[in-house]
N, C-alpha and C. Protein backbone atom coordinates (compact mmCIF):
# COMPACT_ATOMS: atom_id res chain seq x y z
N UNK A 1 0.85 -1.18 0.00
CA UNK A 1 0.00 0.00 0.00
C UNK A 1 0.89 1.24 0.00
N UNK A 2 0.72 2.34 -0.81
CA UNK A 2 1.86 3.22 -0.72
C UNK A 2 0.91 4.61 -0.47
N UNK A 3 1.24 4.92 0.78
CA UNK A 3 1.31 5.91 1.58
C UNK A 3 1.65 6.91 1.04
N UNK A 4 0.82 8.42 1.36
CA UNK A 4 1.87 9.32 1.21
C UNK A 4 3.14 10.03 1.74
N UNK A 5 3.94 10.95 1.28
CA UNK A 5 4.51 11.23 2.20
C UNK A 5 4.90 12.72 2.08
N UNK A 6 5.00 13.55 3.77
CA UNK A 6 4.81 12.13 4.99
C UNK A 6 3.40 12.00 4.97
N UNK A 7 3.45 10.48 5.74
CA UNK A 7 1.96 10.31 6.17
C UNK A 7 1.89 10.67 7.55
N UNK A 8 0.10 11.02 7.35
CA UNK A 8 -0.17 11.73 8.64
C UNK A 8 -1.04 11.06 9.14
N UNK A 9 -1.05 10.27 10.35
CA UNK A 9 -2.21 9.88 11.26
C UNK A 9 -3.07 10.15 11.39
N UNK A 10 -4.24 9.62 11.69
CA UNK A 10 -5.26 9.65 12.58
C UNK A 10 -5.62 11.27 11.91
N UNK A 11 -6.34 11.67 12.78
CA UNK A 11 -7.20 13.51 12.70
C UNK A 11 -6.62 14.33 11.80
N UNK A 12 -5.01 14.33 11.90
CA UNK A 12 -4.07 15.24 11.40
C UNK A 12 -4.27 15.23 9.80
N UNK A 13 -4.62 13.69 9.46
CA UNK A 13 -4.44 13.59 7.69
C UNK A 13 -5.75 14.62 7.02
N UNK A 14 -6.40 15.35 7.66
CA UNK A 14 -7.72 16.29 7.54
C UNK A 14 -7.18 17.32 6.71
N UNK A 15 -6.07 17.62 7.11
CA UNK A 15 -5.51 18.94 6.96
C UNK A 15 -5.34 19.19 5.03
N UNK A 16 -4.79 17.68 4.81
CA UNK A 16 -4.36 18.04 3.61
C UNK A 16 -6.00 18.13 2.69
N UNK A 17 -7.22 18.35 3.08
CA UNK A 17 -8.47 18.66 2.42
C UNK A 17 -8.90 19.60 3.55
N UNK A 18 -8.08 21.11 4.07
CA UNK A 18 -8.87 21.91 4.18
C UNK A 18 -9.19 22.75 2.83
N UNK A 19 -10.56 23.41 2.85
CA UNK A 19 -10.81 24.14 1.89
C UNK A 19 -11.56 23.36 0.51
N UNK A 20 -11.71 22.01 0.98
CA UNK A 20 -12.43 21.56 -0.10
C UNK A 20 -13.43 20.87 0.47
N UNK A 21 -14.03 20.62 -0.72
CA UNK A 21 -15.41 20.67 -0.73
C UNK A 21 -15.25 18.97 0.29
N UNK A 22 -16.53 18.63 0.92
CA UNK A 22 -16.46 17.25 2.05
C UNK A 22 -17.82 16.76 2.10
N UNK A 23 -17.85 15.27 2.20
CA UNK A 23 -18.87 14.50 2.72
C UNK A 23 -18.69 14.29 3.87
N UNK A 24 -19.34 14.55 5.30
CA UNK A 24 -19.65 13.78 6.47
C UNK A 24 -20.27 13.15 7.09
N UNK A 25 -20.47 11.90 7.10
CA UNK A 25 -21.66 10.94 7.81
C UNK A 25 -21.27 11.24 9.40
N UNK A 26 -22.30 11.25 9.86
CA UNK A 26 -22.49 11.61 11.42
C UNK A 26 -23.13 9.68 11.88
N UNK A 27 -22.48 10.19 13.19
CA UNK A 27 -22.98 9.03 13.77
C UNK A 27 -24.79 8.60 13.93
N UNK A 28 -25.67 9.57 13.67
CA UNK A 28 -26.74 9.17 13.79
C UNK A 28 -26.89 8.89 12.45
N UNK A 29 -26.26 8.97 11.89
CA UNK A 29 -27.08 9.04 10.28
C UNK A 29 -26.88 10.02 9.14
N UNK A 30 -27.00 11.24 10.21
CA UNK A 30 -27.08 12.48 8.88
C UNK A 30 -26.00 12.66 8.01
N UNK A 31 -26.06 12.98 6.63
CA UNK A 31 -24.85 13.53 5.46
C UNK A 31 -24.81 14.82 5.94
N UNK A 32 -23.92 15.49 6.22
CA UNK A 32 -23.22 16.91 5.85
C UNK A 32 -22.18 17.00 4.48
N UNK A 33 -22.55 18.20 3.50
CA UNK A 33 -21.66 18.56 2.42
C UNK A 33 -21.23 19.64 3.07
N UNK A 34 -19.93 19.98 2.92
CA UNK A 34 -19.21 21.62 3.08
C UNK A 34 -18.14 21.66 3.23
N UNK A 35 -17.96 22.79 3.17
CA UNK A 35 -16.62 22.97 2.83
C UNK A 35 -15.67 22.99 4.40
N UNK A 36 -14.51 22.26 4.43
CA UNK A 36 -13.73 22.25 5.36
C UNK A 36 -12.97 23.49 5.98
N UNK A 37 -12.84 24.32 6.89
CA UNK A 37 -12.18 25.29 7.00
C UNK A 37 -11.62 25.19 8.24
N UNK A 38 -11.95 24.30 9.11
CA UNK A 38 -10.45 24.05 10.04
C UNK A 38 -10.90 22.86 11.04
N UNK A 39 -10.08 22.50 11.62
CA UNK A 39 -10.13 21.21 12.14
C UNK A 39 -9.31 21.04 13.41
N UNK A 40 -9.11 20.08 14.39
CA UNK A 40 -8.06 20.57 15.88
C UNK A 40 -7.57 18.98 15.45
N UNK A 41 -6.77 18.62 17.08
CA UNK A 41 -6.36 17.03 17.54
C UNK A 41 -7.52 16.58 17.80
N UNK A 42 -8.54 16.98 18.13
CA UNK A 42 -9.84 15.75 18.58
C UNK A 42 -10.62 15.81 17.18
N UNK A 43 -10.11 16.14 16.15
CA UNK A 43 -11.11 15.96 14.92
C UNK A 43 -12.60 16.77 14.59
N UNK A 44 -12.38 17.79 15.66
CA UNK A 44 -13.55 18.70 15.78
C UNK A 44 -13.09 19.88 14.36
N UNK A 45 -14.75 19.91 13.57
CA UNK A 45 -14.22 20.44 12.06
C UNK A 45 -15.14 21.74 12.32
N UNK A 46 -14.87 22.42 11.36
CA UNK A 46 -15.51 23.43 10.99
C UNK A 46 -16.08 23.47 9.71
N UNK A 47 -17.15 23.22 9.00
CA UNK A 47 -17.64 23.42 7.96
C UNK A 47 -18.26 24.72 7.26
N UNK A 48 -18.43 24.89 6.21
CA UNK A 48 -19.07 26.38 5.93
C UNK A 48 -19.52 25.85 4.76
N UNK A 49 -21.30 27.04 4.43
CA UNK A 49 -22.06 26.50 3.75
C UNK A 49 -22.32 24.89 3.26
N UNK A 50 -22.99 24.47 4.56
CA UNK A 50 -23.31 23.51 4.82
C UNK A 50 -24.51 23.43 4.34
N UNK A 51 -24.68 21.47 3.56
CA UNK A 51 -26.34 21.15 3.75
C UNK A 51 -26.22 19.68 4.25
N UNK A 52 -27.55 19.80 4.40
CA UNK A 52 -27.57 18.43 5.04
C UNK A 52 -28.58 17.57 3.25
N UNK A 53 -28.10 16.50 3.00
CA UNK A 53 -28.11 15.67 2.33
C UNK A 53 -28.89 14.35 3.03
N UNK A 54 -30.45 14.70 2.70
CA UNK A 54 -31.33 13.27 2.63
C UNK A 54 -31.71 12.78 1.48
N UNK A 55 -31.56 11.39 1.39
CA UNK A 55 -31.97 10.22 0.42
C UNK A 55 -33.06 10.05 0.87
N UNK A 56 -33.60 9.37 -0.35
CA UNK A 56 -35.19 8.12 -0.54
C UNK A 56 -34.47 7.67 -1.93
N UNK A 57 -34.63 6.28 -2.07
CA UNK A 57 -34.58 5.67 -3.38
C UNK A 57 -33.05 6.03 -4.11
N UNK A 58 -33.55 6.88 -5.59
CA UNK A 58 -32.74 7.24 -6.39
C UNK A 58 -32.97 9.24 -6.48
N UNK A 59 -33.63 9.44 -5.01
CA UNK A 59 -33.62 11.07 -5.08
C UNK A 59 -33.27 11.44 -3.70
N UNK A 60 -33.03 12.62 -3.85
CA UNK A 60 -32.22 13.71 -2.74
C UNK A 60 -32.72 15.02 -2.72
N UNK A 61 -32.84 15.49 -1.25
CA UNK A 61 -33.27 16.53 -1.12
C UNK A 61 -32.23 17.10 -0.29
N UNK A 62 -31.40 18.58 -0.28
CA UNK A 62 -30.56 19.12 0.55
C UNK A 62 -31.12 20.46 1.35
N UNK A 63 -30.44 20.50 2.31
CA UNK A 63 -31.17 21.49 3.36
C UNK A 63 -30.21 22.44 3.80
N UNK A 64 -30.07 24.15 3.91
CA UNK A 64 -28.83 24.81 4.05
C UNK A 64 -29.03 24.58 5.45
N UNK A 65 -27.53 23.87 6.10
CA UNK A 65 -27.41 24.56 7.74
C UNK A 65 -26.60 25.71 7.82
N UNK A 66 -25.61 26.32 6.68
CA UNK A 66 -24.87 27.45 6.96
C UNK A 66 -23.39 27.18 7.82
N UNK A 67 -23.50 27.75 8.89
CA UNK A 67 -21.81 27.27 9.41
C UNK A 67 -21.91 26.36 9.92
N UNK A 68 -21.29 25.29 10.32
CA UNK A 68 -21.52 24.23 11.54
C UNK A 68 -20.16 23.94 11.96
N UNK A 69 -20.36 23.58 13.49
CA UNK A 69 -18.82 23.01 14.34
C UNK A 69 -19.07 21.93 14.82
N UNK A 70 -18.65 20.55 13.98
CA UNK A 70 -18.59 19.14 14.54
C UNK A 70 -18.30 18.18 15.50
N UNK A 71 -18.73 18.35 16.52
CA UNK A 71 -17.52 17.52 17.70
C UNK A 71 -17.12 16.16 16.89
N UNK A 72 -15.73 16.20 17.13
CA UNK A 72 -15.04 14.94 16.29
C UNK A 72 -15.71 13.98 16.33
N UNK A 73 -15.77 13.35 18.27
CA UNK A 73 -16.41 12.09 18.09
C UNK A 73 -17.79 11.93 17.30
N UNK A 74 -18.56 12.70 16.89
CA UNK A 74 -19.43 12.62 16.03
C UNK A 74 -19.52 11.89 14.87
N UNK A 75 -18.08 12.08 14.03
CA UNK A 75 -18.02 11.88 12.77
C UNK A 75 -17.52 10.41 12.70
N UNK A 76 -18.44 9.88 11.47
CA UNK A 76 -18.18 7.96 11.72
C UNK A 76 -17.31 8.35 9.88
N UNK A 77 -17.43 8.91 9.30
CA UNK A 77 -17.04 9.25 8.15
C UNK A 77 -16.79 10.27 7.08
N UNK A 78 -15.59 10.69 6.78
CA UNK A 78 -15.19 12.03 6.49
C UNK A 78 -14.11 12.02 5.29
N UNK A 79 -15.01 12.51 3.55
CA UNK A 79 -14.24 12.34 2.59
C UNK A 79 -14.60 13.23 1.91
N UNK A 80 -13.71 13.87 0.83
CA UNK A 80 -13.89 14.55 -0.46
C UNK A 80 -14.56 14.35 -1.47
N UNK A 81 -15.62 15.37 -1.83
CA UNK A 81 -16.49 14.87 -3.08
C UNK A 81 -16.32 15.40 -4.42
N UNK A 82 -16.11 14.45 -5.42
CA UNK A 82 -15.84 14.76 -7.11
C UNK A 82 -16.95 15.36 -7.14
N UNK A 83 -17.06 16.56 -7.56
CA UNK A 83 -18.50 17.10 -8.51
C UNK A 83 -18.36 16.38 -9.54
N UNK A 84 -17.79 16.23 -10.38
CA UNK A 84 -17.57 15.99 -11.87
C UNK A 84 -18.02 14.70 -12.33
N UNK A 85 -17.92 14.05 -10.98
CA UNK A 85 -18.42 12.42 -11.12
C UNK A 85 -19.97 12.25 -11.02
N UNK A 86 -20.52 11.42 -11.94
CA UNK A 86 -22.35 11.88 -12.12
C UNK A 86 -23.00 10.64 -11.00
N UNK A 87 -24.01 11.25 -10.01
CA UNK A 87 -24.37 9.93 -9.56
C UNK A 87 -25.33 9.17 -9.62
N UNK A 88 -26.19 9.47 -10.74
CA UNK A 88 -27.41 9.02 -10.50
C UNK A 88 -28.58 9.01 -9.91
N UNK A 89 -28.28 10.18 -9.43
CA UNK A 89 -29.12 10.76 -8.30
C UNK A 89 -29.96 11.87 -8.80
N UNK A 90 -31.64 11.83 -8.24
CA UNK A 90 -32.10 13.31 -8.99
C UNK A 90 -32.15 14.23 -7.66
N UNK A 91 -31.95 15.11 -7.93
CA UNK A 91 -31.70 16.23 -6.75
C UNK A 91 -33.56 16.97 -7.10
N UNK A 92 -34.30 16.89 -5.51
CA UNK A 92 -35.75 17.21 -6.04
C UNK A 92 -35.83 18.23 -5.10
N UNK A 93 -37.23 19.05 -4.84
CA UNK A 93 -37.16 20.07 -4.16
C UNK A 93 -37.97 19.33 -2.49
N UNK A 94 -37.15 20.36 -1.51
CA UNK A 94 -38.31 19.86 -0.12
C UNK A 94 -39.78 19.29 -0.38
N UNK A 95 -40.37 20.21 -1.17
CA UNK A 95 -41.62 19.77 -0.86
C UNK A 95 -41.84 18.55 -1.93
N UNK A 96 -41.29 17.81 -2.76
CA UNK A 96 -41.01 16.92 -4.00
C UNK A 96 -40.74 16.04 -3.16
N UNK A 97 -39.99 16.23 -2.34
CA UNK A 97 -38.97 14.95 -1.66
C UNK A 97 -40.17 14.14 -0.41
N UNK A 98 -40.66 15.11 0.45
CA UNK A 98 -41.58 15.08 0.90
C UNK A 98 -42.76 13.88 0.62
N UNK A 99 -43.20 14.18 -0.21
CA UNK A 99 -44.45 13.75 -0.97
C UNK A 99 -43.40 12.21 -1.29
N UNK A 100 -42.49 12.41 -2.11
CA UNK A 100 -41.68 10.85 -2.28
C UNK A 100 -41.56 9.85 -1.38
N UNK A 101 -41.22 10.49 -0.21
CA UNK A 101 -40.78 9.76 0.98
C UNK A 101 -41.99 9.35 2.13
N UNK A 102 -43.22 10.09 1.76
CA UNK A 102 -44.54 9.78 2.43
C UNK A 102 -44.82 8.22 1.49
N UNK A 103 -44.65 8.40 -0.12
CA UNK A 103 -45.10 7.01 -0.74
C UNK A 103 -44.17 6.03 -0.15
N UNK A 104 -42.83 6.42 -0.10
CA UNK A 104 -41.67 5.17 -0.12
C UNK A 104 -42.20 4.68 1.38
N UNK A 105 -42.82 5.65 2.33
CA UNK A 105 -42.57 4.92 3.75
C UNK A 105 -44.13 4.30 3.35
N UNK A 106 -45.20 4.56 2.81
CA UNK A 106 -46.67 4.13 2.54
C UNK A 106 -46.09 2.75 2.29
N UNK A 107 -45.44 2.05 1.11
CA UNK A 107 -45.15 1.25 0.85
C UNK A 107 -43.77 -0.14 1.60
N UNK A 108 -42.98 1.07 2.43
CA UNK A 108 -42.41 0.09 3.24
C UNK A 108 -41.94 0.77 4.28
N UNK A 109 -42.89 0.64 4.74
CA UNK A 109 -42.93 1.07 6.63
C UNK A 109 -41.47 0.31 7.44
N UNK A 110 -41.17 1.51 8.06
CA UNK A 110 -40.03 1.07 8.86
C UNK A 110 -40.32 0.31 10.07
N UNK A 111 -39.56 -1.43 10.50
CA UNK A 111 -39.55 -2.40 10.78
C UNK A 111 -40.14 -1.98 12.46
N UNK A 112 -39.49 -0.85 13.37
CA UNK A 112 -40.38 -0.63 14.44
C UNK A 112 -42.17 -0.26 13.94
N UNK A 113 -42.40 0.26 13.20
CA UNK A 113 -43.84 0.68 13.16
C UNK A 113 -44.71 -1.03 12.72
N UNK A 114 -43.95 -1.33 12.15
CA UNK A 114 -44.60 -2.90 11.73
C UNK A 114 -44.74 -3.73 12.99
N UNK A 115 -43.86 -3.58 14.04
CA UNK A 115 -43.96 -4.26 15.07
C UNK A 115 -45.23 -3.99 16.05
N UNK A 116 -45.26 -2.11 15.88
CA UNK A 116 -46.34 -1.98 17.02
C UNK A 116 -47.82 -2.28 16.14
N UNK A 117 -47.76 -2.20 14.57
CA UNK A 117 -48.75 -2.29 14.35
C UNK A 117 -49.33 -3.88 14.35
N UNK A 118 -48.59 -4.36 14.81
CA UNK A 118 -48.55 -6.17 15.18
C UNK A 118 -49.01 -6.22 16.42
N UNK A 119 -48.54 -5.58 16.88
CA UNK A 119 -49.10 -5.76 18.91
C UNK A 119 -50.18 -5.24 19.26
N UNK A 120 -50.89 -3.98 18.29
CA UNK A 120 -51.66 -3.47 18.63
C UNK A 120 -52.90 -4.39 17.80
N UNK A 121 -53.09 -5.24 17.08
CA UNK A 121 -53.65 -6.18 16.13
C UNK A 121 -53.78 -7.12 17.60
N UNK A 122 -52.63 -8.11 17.55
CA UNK A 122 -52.68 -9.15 19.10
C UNK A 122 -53.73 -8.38 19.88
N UNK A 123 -53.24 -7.78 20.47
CA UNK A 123 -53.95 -6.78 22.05
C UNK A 123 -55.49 -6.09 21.37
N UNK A 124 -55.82 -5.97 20.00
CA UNK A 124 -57.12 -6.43 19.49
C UNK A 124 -57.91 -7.64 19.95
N UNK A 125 -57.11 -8.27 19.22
CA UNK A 125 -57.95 -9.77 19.11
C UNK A 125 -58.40 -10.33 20.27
């Protein structure tokens, strides 16, 4: 595997993508896009013009948060994004996305709601 050099550990290797553009998966879930503008030893970032990036399917809806400050341990994943690379993705508006994601959950309800709507059926009968 060839390294760069030097190589930089852990938090520190951040540095060489301040100022560009970033994907961040957060530990609950959420995408952050933005731009990197500084970072410490505990991996705590600074982003600017930020959105937050939700999926359904093969569409996306983005949301401005504006500045944001990450506590490191937050971040489960943190990389640079090609614009140039196409993804297949249609970028729709809030209220588009909305309406999408009311059918996608109509059609496949997430696995806790199936459960209570099971217990509450039993505790019927």
């Amino acid at each position: 595997m060839d390294l760069p050099d030097p190589y930089l550990p852990g938090a520190i290797s951040l540095f060489e993508q301040l100022d560009k553009k970033l994907l961040v998966v957060l530990r609950d879930g959420r995408k952050l896009i933005g731009f990197l503008r500084s970072i410490d030893q505990f991996a705590n970032l600074i982003l600017e013009d930020v959105v937050e990036r939700t999926f359904v399917e093969k569409y996306f809806c983005e949301t401005g948060q504006g500045f944001m400050l990450i506590r490191g341990e937050n971040v489960e994943l943190a990389g640079e994004i090609d614009d140039s690379i196409p993804t297949g993705l249609t970028q729709v508006s809030p209220e588009e996305f909305r309406r999408i994601e009311d059918e996608y959950l109509a059609k496949n309800p997430p696995k806790f709601l199936k459960r209570q709507a099971e217990k509450t059926e039993e505790h019927e009968a």
